[in-house]
C-alpha atoms as a PDB file:
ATOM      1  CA  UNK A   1     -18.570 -13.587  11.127  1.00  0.00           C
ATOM      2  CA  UNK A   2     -17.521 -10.613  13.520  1.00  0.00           C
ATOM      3  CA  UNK A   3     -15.067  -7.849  11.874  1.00  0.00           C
ATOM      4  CA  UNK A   4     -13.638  -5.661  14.263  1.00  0.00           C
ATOM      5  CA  UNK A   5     -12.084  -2.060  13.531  1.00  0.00           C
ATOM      6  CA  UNK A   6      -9.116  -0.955  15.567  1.00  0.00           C
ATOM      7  CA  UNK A   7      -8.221   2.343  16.179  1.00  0.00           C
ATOM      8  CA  UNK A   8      -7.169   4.384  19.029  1.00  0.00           C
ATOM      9  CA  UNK A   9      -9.148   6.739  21.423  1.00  0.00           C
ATOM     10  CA  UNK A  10      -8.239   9.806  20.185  1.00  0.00           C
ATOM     11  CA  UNK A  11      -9.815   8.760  16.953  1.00  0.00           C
ATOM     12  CA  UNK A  12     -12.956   8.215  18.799  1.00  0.00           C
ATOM     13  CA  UNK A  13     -13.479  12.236  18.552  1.00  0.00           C
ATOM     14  CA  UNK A  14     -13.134  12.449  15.075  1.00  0.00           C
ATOM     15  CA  UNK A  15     -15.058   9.291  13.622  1.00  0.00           C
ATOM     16  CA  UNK A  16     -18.481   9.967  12.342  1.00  0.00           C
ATOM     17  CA  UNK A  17     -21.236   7.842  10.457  1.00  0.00           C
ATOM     18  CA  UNK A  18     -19.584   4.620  10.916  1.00  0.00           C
ATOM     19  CA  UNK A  19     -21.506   1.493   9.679  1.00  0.00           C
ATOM     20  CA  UNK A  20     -20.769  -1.303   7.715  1.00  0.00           C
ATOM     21  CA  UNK A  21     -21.536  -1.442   3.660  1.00  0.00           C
ATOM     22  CA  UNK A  22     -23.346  -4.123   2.822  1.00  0.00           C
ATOM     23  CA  UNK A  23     -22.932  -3.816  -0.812  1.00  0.00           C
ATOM     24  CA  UNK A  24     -20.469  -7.008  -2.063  1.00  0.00           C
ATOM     25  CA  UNK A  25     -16.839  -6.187  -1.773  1.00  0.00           C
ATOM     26  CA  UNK A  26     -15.523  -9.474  -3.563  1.00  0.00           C
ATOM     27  CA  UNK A  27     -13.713 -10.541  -0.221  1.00  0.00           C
ATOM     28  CA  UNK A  28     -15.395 -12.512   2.677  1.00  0.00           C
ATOM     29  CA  UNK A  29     -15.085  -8.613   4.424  1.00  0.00           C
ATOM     30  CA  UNK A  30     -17.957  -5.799   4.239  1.00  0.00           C
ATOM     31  CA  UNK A  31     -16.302  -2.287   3.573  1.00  0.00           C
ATOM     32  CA  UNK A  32     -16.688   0.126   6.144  1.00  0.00           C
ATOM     33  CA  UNK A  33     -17.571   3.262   6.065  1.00  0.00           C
ATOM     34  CA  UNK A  34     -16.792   6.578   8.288  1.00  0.00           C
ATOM     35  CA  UNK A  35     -16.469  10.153   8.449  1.00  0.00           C
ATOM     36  CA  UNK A  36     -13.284  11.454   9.724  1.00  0.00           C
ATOM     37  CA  UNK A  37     -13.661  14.838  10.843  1.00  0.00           C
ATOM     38  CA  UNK A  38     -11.014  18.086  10.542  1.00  0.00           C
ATOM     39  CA  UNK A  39      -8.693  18.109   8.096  1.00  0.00           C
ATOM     40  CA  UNK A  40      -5.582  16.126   8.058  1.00  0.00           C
ATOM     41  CA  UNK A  41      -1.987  17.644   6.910  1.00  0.00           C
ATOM     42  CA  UNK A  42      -1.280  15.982   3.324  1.00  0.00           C
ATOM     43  CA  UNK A  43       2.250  15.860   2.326  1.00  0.00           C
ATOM     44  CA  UNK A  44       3.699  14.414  -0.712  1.00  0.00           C
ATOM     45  CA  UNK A  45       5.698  11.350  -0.470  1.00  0.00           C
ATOM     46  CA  UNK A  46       7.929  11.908  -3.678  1.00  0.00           C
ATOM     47  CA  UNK A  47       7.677  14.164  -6.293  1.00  0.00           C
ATOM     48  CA  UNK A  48       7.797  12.286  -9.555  1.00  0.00           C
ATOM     49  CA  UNK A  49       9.139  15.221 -11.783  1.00  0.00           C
ATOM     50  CA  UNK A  50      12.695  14.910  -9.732  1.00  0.00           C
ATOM     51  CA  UNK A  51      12.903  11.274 -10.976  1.00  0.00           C
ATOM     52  CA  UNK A  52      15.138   9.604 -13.258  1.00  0.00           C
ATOM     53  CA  UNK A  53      13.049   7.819 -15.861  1.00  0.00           C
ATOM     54  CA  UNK A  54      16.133   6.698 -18.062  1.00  0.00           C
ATOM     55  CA  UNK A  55      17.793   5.254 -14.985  1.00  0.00           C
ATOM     56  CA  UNK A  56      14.501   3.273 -13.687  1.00  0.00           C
ATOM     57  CA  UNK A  57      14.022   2.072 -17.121  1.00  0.00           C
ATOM     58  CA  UNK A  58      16.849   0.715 -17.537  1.00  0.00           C
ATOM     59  CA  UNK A  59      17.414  -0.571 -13.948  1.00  0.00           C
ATOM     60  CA  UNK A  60      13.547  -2.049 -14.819  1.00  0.00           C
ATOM     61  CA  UNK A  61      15.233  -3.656 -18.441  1.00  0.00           C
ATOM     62  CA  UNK A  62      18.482  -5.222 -16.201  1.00  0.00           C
ATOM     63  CA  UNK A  63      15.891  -6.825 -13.146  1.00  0.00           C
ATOM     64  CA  UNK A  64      13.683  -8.207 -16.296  1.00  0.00           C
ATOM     65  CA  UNK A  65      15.990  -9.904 -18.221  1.00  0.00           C
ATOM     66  CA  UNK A  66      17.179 -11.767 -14.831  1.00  0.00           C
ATOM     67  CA  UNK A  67      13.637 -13.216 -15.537  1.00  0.00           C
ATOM     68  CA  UNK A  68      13.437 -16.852 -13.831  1.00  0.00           C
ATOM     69  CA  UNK A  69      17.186 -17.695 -13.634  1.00  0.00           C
ATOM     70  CA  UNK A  70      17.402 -15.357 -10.135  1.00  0.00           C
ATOM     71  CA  UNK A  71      17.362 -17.676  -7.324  1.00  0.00           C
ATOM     72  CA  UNK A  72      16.112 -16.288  -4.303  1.00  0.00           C
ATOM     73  CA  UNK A  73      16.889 -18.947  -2.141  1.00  0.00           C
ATOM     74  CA  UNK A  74      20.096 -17.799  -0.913  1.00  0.00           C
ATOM     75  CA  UNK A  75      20.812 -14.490   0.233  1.00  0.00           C
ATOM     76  CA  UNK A  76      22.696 -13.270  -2.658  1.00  0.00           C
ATOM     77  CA  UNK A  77      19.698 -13.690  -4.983  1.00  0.00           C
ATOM     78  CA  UNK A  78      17.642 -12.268  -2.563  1.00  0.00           C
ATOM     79  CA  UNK A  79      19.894  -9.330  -2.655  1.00  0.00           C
ATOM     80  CA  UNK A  80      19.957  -9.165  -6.202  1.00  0.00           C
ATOM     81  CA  UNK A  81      15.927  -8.972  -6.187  1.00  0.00           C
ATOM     82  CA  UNK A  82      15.333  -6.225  -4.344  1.00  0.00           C
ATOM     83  CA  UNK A  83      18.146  -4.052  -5.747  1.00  0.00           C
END
């Protein structure tokens, strides 16, 4: 089996120590490890505190009890499972 990594060139200047780990990974794939170096900016996707818990639980409760009866095979059930 061949695995390839893709990546870019600029990302040939910053990847270090790159070799494949040969330790199982439960998946016909080996991990891969590799150093990136620098730093890279980190910024939060959403900040939990500013969420409404009562709201998602609730909205969680509704989509539950739909249970099997939603039929996603038109696009009005399909509408109604992702909202």
């Amino acid at each position: 089996m061949i695995d390839i990594t893709l990546g870019s060139f600029g990302l040939l200047e910053i990847i270090t120590n790159w070799e494949v780990y040969f330790e199982p990974s439960l998946s016909g794939h080996r991990h891969i490890l590799f150093t990136l170096l620098g730093s890279v900016p980190v910024s939060p996707i959403r900040n939990p505190r500013g969420s409404n818990w009562g709201s998602f639980r609730q909205s969680l409760t509704d989509r539950l009890e739909m249970g099997p009866e939603m039929n996603m095979k038109d696009e009005n059930g399909l509408e109604a499972a992702i909202h």
